[in-house]
Protein backbone atom coordinates (compact mmCIF):
# COMPACT_ATOMS: atom_id res chain seq x y z
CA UNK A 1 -8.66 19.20 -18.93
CA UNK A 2 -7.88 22.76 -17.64
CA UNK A 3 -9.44 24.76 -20.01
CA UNK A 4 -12.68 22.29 -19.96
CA UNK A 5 -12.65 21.98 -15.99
CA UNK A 6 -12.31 25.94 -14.69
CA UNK A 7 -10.50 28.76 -15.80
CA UNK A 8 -6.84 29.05 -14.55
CA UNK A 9 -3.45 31.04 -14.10
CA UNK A 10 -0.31 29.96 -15.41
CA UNK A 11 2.56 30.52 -12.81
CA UNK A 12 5.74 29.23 -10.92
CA UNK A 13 6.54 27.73 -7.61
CA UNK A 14 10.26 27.65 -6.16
CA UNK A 15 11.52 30.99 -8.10
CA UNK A 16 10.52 29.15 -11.28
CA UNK A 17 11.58 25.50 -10.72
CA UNK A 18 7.92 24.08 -10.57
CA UNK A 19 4.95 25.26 -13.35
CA UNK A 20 2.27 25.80 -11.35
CA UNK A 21 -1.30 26.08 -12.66
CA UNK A 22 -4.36 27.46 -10.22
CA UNK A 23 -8.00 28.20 -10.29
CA UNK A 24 -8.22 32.15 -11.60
CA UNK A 25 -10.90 32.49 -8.87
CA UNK A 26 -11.66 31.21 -5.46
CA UNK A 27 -9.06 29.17 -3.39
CA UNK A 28 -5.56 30.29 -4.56
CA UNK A 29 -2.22 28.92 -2.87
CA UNK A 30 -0.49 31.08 -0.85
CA UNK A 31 2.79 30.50 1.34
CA UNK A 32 1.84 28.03 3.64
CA UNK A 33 2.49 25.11 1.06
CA UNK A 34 5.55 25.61 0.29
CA UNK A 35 6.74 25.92 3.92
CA UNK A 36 5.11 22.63 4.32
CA UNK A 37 6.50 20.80 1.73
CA UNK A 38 10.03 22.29 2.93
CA UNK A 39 8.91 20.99 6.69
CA UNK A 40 8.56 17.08 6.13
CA UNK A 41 11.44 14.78 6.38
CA UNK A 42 10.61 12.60 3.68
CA UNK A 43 13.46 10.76 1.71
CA UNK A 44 14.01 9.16 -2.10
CA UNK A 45 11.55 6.39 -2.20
CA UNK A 46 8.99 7.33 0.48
CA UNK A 47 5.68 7.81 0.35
CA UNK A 48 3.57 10.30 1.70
CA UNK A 49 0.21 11.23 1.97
CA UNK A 50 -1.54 14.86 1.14
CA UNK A 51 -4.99 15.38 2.46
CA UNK A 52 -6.53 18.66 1.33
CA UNK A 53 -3.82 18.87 -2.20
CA UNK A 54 -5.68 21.11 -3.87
CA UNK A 55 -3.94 22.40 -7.35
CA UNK A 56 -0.94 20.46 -6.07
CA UNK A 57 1.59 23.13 -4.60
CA UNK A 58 2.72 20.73 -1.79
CA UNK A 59 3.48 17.67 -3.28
CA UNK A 60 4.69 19.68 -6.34
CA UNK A 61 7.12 21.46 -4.06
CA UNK A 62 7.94 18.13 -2.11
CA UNK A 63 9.08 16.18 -5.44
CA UNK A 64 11.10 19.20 -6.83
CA UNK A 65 13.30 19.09 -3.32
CA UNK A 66 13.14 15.27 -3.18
CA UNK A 67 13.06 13.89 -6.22
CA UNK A 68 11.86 10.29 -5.80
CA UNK A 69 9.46 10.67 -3.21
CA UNK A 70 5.96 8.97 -3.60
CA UNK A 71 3.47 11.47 -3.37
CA UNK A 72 -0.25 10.68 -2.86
CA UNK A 73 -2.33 13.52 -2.98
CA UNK A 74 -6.40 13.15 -1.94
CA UNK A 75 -8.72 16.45 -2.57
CA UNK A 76 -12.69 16.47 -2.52
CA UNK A 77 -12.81 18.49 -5.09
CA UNK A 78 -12.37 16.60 -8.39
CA UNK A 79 -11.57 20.05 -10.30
CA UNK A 80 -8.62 20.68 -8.27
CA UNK A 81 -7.44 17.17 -7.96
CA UNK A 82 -7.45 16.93 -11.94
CA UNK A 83 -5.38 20.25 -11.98
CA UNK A 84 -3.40 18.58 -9.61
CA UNK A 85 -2.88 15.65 -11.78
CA UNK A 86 -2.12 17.86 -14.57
CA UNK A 87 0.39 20.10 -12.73
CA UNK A 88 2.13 16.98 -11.51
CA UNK A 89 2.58 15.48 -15.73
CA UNK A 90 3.83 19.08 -16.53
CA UNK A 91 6.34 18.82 -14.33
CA UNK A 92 7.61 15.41 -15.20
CA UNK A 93 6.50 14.43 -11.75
CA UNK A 94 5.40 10.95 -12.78
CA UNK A 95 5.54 9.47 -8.89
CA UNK A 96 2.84 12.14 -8.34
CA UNK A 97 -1.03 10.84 -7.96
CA UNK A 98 -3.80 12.70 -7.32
CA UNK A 99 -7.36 11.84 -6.12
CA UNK A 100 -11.13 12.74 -5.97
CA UNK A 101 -12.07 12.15 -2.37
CA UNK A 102 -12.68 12.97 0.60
CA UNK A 103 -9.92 12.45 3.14
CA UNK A 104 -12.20 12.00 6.03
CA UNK A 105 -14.45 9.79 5.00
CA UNK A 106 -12.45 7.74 2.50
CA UNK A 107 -9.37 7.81 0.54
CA UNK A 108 -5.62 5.63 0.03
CA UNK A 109 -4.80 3.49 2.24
CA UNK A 110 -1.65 3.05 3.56
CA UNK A 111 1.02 2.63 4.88
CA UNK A 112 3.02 5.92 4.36
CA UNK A 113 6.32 7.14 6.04
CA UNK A 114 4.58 10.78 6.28
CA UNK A 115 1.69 12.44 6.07
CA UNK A 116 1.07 16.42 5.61
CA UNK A 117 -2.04 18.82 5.52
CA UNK A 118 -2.87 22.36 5.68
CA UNK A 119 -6.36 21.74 7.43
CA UNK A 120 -9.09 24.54 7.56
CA UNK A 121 -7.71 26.89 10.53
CA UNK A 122 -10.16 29.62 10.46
CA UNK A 123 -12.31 29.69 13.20
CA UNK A 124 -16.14 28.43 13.66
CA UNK A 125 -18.12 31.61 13.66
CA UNK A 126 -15.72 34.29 11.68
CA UNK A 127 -17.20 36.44 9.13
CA UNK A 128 -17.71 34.06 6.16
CA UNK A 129 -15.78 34.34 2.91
CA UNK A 130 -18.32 35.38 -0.27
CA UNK A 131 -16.45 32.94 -2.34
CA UNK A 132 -17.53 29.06 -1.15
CA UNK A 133 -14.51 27.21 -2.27
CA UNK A 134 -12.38 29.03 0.21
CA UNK A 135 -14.36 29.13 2.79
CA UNK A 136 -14.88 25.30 2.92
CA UNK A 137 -10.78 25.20 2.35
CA UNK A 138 -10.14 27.67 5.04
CA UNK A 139 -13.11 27.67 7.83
CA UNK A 140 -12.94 24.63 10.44
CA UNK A 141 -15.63 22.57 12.17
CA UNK A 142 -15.91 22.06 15.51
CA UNK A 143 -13.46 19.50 16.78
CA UNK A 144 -12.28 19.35 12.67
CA UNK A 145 -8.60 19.00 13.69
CA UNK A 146 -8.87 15.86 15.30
CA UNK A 147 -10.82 14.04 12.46
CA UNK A 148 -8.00 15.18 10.68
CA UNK A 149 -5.61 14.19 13.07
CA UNK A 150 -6.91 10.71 13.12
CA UNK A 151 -7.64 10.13 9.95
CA UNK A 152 -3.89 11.15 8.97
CA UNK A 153 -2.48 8.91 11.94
CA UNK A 154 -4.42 5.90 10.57
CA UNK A 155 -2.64 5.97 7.66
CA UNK A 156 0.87 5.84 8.86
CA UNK A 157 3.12 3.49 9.39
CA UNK A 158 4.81 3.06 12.83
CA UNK A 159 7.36 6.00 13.91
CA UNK A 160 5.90 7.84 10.52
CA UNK A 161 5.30 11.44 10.97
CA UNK A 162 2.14 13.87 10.43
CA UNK A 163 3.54 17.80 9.46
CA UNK A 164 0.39 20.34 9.68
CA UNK A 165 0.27 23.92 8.81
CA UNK A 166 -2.26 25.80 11.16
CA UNK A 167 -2.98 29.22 12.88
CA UNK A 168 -0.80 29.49 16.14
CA UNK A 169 -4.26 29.85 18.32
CA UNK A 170 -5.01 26.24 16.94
CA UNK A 171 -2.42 24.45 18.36
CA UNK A 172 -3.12 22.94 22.13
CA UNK A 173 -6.13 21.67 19.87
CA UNK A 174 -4.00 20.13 17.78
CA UNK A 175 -1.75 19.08 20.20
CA UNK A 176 -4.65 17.79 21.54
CA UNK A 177 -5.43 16.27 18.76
CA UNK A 178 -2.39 14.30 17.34
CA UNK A 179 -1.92 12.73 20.82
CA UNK A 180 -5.46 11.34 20.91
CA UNK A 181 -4.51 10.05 17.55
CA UNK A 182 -1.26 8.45 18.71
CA UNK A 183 1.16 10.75 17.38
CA UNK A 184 4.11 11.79 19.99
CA UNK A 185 7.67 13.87 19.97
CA UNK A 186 5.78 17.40 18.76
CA UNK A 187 8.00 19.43 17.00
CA UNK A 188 6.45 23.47 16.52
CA UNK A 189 8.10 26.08 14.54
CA UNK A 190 6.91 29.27 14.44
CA UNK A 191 6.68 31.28 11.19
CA UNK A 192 6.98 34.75 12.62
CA UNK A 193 5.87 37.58 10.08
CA UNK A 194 8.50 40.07 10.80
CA UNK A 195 11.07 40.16 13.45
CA UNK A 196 9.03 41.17 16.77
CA UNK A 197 5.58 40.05 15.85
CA UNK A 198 3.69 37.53 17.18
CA UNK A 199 3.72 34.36 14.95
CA UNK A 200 0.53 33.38 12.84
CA UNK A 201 0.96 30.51 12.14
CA UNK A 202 3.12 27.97 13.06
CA UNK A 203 4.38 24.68 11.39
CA UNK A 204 3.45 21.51 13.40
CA UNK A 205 5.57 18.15 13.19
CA UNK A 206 4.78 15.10 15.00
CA UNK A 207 5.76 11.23 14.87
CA UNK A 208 3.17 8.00 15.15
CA UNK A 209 4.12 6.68 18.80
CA UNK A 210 6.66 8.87 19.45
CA UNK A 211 7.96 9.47 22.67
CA UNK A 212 10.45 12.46 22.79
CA UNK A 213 9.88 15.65 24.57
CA UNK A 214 8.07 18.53 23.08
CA UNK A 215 10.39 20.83 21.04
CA UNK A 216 10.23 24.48 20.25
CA UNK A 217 12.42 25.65 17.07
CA UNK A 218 13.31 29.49 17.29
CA UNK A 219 11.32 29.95 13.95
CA UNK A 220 11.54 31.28 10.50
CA UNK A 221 11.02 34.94 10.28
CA UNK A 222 9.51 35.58 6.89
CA UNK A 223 9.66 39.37 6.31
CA UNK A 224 12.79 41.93 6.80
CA UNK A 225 11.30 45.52 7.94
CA UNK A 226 11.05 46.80 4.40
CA UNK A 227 8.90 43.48 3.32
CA UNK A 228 10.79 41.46 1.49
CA UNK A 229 11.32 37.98 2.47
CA UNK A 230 14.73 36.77 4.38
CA UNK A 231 17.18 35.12 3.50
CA UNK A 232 16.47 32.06 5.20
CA UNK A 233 12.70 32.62 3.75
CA UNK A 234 14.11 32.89 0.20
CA UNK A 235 15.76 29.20 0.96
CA UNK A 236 12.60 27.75 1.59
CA UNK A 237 10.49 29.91 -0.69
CA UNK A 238 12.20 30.27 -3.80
CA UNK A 239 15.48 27.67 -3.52
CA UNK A 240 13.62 24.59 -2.08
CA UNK A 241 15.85 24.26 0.91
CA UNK A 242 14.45 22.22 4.07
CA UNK A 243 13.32 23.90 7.37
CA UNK A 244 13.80 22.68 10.67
């Protein structure tokens, strides 16, 4: 399937706890799904829901920190969600499922105890990536977050939660967003680049009718001053340890 489907790189997730295989060109996982996977609360025998799953790296990550979680993974494009598929099998991830669609206009049903994206966060009019697969996995529609949002919601079962990885501009849109959808008790943690700098992104957590106050987590600062990651960084990034 790989070698027929698109040309790929052999690597690891988790400091080498997780084969990971990718697209050689185009969209290629960075960061941000890892940190997600490490964000959502999901316990042995739960299910949750990927929209947007790509090669895999979030539910891959998920399973290798909770071992019998359900994963459900939906990605439009039927490349990616075979890699996916075959990612999850080398891995001995057999609760793992991937599948051609497209989240926002169909996909699983549910219910599932959580649901988690990294949704396009780049902002309508930017300068436009030359490559088209990441730019239609990285640039965002008008109002895109709370299609997202409600197609996510839809899906879960009462008091589940919805975890989102977005740019820290994006989120009183998303806030915005998951309420219209239904989903209460925000939780934001900030992933600060280095000590002193203004976070980029943020991790987003939020709970289908919740009712708690917002809450503000001091963050995860990702980078000492000579660029390596932190300690608590190297938990998430490379030992599969939980945030927040």
């Amino acid at each position: 399937m790989r070698a027929d489907a698109c040309a790929v790189t052999e690597g690891t997730l988790l400091g080498g706890r997780v084969r990971y295989a990718q697209p050689a060109r185009g969209f290629r996982s960075g960061i941000e799904p890892v940190l997600l996977a490490a964000f959502v609360a999901a316990r042995d025998g739960e299910r949750v829901l990927e929209a947007g799953s790509g090669a895999g790296a979030g539910l891959l990550c998920l399973a290798a920190r909770v071992p019998g979680v359900i994963g459900v993974g939906v990605e439009r494009d039927p490349t990616l969600a075979a890699l996916a598929a075959a990612n999850a099998a080398a891995n001995g991830f057999h609760r793992l499922t991937f599948h051609a669609a497209d989240m926002l206009a169909d996909g699983p049903e549910g219910p599932f105890d959580h649901a988690m994206a990294n949704p396009p966060y780049h902002r309508p009019g930017g300068t436009a990536s030359s490559d088209a697969a990441r730019e239609a996995a990285k640039r965002a529609a008008p109002g895109g977050i709370g299609a997202w949002a409600a197609a996510l919601a839809r899906r879960l079962r009462p008091r589940g939660s919805v975890s989102l990885v977005l740019s820290a501009p994006g989120v009183p849109e998303a806030l915005e967003a998951l309420t219209k959808a239904g989903i209460g008790s925000p939780t934001v943690l900030p992933l600060w680049p280095r000590a002193g700098a203004p976070a980029r992104l943020v991790l987003l957590r939020g709970t289908r009718g919740g009712r708690a106050a917002f809450t503000l987590h001091p963050g995860l600062i990702l980078h000492r001053p000579d660029g390596r990651f932190t300690e608590a960084a190297e938990a998430a990034l490379r030992g599969g340890a939980a945030v927040a």
